[in-house]
Protein backbone atom coordinates (compact mmCIF):
# COMPACT_ATOMS: atom_id res chain seq x y z
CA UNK A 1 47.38 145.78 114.58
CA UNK A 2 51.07 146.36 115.32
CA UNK A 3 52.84 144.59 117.63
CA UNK A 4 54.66 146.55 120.02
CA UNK A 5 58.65 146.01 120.22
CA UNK A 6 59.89 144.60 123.50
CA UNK A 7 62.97 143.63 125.13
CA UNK A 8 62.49 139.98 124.62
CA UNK A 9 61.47 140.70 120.88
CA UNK A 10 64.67 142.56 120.33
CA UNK A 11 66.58 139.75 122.22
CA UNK A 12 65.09 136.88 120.01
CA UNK A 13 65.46 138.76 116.57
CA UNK A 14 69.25 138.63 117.24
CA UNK A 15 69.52 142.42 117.93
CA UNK A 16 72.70 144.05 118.88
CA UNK A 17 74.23 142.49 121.92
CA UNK A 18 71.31 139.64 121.86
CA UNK A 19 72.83 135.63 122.33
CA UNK A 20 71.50 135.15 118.61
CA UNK A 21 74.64 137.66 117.51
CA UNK A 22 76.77 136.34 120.16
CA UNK A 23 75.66 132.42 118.41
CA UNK A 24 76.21 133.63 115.07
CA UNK A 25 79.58 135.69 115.81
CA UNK A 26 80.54 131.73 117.62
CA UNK A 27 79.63 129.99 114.33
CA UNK A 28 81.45 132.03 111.85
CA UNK A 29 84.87 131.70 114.40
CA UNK A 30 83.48 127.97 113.78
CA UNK A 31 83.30 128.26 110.04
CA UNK A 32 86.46 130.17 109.62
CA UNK A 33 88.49 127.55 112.22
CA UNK A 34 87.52 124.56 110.22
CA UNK A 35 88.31 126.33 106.60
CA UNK A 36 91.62 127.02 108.40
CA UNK A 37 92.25 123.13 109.17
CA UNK A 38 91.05 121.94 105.93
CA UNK A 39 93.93 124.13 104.26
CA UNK A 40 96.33 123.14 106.60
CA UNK A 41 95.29 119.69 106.27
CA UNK A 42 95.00 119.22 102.30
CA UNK A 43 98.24 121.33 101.99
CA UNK A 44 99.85 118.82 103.92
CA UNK A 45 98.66 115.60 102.45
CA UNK A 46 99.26 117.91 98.77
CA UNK A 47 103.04 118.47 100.45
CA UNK A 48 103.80 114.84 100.70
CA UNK A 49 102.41 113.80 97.25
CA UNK A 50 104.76 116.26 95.98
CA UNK A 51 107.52 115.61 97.69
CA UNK A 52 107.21 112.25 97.10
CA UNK A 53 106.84 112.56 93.27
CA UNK A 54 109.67 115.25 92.81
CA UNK A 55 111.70 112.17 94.60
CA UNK A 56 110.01 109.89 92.08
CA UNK A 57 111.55 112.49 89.29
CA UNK A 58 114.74 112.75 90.26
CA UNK A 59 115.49 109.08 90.93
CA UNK A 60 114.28 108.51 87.57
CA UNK A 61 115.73 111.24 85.68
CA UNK A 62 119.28 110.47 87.17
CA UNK A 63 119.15 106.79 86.37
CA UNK A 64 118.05 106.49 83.67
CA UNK A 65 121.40 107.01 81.61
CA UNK A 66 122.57 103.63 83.53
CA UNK A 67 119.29 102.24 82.89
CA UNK A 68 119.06 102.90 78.90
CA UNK A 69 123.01 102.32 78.79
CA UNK A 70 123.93 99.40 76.50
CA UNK A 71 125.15 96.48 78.51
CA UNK A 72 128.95 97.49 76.96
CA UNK A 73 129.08 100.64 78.38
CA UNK A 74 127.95 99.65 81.14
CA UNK A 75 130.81 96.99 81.68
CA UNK A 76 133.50 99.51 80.81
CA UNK A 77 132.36 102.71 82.41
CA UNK A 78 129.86 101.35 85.19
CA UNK A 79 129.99 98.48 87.51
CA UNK A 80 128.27 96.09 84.87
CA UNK A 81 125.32 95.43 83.47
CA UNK A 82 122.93 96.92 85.54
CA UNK A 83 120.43 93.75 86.47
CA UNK A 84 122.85 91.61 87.35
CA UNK A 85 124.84 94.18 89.13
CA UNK A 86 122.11 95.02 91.50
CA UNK A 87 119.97 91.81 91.94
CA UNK A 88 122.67 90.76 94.40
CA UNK A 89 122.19 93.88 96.39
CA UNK A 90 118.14 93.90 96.18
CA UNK A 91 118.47 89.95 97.42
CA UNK A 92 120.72 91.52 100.50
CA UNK A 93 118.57 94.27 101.23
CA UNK A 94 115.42 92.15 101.57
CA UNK A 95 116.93 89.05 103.36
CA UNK A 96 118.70 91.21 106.19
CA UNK A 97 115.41 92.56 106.87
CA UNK A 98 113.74 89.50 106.99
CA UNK A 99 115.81 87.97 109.14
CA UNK A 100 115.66 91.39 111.10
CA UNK A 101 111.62 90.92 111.56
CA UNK A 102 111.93 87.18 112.30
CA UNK A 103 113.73 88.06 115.79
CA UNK A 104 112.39 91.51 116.48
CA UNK A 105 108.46 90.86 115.85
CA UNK A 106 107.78 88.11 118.10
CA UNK A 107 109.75 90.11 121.18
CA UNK A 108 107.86 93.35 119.92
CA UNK A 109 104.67 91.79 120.80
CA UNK A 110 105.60 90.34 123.53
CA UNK A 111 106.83 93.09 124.84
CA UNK A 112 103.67 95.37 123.57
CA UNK A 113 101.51 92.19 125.52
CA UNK A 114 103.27 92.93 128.87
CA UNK A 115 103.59 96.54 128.96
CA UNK A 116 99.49 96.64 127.66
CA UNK A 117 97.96 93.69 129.78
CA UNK A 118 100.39 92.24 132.38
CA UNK A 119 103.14 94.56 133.71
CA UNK A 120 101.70 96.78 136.74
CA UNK A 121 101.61 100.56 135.88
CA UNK A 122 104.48 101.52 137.80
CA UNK A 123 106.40 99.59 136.13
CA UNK A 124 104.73 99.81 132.17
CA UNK A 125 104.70 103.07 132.22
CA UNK A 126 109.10 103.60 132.64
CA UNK A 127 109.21 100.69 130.62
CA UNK A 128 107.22 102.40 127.61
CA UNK A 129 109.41 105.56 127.93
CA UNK A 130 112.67 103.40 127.36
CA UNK A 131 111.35 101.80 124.03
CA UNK A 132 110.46 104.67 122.96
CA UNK A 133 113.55 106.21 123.84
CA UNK A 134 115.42 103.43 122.31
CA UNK A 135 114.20 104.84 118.94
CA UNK A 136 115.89 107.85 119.55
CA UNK A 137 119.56 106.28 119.22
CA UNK A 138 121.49 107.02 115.93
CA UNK A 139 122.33 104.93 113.81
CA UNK A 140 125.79 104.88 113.87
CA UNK A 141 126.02 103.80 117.42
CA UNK A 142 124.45 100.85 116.44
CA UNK A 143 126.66 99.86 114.18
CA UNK A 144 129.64 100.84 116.61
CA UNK A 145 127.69 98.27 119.37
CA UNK A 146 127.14 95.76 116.46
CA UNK A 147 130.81 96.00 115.47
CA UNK A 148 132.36 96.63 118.48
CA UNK A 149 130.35 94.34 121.19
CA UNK A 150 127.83 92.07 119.55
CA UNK A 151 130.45 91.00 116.32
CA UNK A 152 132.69 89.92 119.27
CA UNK A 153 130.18 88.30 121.81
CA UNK A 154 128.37 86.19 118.91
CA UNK A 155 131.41 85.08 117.75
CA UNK A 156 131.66 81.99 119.66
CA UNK A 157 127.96 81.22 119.30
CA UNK A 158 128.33 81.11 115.35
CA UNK A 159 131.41 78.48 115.49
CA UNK A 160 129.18 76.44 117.53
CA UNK A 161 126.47 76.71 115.42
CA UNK A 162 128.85 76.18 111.74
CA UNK A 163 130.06 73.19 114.20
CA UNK A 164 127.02 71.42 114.92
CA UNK A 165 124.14 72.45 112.95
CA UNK A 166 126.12 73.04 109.67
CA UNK A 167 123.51 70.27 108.31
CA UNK A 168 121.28 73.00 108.60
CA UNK A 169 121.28 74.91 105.00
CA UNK A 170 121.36 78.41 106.89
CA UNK A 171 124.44 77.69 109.12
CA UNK A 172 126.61 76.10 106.41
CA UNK A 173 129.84 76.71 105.08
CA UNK A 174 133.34 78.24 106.40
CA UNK A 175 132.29 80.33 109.97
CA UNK A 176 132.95 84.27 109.82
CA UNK A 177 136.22 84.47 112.67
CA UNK A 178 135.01 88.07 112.99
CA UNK A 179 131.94 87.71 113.35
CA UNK A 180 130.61 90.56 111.19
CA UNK A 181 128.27 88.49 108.90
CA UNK A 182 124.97 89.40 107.84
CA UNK A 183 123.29 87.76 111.09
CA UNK A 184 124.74 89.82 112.99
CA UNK A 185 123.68 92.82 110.73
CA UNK A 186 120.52 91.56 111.43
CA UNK A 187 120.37 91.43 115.22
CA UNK A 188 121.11 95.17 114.53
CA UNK A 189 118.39 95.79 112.35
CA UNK A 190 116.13 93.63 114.96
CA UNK A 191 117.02 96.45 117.74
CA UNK A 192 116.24 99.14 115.63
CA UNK A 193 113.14 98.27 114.72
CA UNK A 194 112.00 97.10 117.81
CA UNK A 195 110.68 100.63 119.26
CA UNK A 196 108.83 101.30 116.69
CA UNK A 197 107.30 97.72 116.22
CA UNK A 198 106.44 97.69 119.96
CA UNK A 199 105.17 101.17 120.54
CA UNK A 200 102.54 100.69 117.78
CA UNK A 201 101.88 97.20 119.07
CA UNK A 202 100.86 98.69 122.35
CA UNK A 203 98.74 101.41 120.97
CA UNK A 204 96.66 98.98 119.45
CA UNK A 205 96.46 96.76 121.91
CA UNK A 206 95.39 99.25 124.53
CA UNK A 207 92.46 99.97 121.85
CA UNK A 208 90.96 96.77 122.29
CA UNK A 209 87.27 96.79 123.36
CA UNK A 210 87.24 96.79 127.19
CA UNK A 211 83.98 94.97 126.98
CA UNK A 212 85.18 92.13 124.99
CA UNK A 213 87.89 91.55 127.66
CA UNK A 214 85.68 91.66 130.56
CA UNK A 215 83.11 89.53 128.76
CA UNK A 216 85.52 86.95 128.04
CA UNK A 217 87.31 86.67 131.90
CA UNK A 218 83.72 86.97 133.04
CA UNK A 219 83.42 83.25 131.02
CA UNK A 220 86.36 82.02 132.71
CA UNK A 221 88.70 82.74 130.39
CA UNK A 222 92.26 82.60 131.05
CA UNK A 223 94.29 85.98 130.70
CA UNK A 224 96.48 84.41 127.75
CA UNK A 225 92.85 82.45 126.64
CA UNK A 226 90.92 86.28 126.70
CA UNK A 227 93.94 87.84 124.77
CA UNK A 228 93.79 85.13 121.93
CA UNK A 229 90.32 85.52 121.62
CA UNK A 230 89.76 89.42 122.40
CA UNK A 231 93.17 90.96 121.64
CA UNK A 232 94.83 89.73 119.12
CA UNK A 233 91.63 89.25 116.59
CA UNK A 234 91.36 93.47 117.08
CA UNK A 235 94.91 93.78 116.58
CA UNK A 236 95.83 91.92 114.03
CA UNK A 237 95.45 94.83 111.07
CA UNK A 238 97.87 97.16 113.73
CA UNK A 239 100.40 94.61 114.00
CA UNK A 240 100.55 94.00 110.24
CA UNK A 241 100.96 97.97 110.06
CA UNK A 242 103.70 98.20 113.16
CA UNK A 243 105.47 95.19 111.16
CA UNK A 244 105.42 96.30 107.93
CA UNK A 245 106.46 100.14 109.44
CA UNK A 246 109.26 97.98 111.01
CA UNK A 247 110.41 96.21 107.47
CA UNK A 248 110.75 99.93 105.88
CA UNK A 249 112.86 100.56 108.58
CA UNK A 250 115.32 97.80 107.84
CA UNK A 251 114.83 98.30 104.23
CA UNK A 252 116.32 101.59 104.19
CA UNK A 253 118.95 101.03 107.23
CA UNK A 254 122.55 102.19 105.73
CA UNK A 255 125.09 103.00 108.34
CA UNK A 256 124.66 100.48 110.60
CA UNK A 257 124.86 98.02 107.73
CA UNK A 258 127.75 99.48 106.32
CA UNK A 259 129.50 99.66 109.43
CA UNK A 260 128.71 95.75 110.46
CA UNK A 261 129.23 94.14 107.77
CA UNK A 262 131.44 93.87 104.87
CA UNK A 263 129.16 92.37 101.90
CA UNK A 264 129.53 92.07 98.67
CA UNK A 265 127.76 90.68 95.30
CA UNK A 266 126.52 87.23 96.70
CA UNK A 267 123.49 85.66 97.09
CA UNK A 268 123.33 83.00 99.46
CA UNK A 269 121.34 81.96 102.42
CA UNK A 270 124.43 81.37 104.18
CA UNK A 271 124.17 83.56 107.17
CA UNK A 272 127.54 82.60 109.15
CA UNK A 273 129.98 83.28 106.96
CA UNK A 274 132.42 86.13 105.72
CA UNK A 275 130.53 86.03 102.21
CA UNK A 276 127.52 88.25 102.67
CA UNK A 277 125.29 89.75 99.97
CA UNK A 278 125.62 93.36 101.03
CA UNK A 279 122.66 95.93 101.06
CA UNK A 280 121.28 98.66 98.17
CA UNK A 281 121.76 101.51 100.96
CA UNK A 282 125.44 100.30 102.05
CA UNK A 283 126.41 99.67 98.46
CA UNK A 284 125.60 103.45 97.61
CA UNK A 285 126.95 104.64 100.90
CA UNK A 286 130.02 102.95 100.35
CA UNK A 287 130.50 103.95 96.73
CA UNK A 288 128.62 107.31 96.27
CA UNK A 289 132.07 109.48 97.23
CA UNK A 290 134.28 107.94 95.05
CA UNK A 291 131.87 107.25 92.22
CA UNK A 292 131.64 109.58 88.72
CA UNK A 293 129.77 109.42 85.67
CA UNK A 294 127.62 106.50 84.54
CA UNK A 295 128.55 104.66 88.11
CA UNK A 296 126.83 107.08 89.62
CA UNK A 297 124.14 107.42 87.51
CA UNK A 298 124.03 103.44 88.49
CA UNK A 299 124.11 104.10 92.00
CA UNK A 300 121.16 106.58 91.61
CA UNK A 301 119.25 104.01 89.49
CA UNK A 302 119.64 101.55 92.50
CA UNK A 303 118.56 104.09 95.04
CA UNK A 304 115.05 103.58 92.77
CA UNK A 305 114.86 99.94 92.56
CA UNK A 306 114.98 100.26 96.52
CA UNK A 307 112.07 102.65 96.37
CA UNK A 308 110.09 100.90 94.60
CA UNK A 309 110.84 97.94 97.40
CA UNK A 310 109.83 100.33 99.43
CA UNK A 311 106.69 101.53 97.76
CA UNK A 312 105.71 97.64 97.07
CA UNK A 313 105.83 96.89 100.84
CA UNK A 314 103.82 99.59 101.87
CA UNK A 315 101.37 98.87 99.66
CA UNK A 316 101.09 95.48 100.60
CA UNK A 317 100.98 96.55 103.96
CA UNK A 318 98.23 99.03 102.65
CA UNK A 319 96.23 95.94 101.20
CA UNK A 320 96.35 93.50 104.15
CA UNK A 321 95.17 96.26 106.92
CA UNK A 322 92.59 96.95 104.87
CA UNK A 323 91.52 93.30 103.95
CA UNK A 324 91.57 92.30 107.21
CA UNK A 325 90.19 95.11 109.37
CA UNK A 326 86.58 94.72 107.86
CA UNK A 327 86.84 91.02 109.62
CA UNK A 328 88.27 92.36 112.82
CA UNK A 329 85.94 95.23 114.05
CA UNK A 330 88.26 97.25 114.20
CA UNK A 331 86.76 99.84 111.60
């Protein structure tokens, strides 16, 4: 017996103008949105592989002359043999920045620990905006501040320091009467990494499980007590990431470097005094103009020994995050 067609048979067989075309016109907008994003999105992630790689290339390709260069040649047409020509400069680079995270990362926190859990929201909110705008300032007017205003004002402090605590191995020998030492580099580096080191910081502290907060004050937990315990055991893979983030920052830091502080090949721990081990980015800023065949080629072969600094602390960074977040719950 044949069924009769109705409206309401029509309507559920997905007949012309019924909500089962409208549904399938809605998933194939659906279908086509998220092919869309996935092209966009492996495109981009395909972008930076590439770009990073033809970087890779050219770094390599340009210095390798200085690199397969006989030691001679080297002496006569280049700055010198190229290891020990640019171990003083990769010791520089990655003991500015050190000393850069030992002041900056302790007030980053701090600061990310206020503006996230103790500062009232009228005034964490226009504090947040002015670290973040603070990341905004070039370069080179830190290094005019650092030359210009901190070189000066430290001054004092640093005779003091040679003065009295010259026992001490880092505040040794002859005092810097400018000021401009690598100490003071680093106090620069410190401030320009600290926006960046603080806004992530906050981000992950604001992440932290509400519920594990509240459980802990509801214990009697101290505010300090319930961060220790709550807080900083989610956070602790984020502030690994917002430090490391913060040491390729001051890895790669040129101008303000350059401008500070007049370094050269040393390596000492000596942090007060006019004989600074100078950076890999200032010694090719400084040199690049004025530099010709294999000495450039040398310059450019530097520029990849501080990439693959670079590329070695990220994936360090890489390797810690992910070592730790699987005890932190915060995967």
């Amino acid at each position: 017996m044949t069924r009769p067609v109705t409206h309401e048979t029509v309507t559920e067989s997905g007949d012309q103008g019924g909500p089962g075309v409208q549904a399938t016109a809605a998933d194939d907008k659906r279908r086509v949105g998220d092919s869309v994003f996935r092209l966009l999105a492996t495109g981009s992630g395909l972008t930076i592989l590439v770009i990073l790689a033809l970087v890779a290339a050219f770094l390599v390709i340009q210095g390798s002359p200085a690199l397969l260069a006989p030691a001679e040649t080297l002496k006569t047409q280049g700055y010198g043999e190229f290891a020990a020509w640019v171990a003083p400069f990769a010791f520089g680079t990655v003991w500015a920045a050190i000393l850069a995270l030992a002041m900056a990362v302790p007030v980053a926190i701090g600061i990310a620990l206020f503006i996230s859990h103790y500062a009232p929201r009228a005034i964490a909110q226009p504090l947040g905006y002015v670290i973040d705008l603070l990341a905004a300032v070039p370069s080179v007017v830190f290094g005019l501040w650092g030359t210009s205003v901190l070189a000066v004002a430290t001054q004092p402090l640093y005779l003091w320091l040679n003065t009295h605590l010259s026992w001490i191995p880092f505040f040794g020998g002859q005092a810097s009467g400018t000021g401009r030492t690598i100490l003071t580099a680093a106090v620069v580096l410190a401030v320009m990494v600290l926006p960046i080191t603080t806004s992530m910081c906050r981000e992950v502290f604001l992440q932290a499980p509400r519920l594990h907060e509240e459980a802990a004050l509801a214990l009697g937990a101290t505010r300090w007590e319930m961060i220790r315990m709550a807080v900083l055991p989610f956070a602790r893979p984020g502030i690994v990431a917002a430090v490391m983030l913060g040491l390729g920052r001051a890895l790669g830091e040129t101008m303000a470097v350059a401008m500070v502080m007049s370094g050269g090949r040393n390596i000492t721990f000596q942090v007060l005094t006019s004989n600074n081990p100078n950076t890999i980015a200032a010694t090719i800023a400084q040199n690049f103009p004025e530099a010709f065949g294999l000495k450039t080629n040398q310059l450019v072969a530097a520029g990849l020994i501080l990439f693959l600094i670079t590329l070695v602390v990220n994936m360090l960074a890489r390797w810690i995050v992910a070592r730790r977040a699987e005890y932190s719950g915060a995967n």
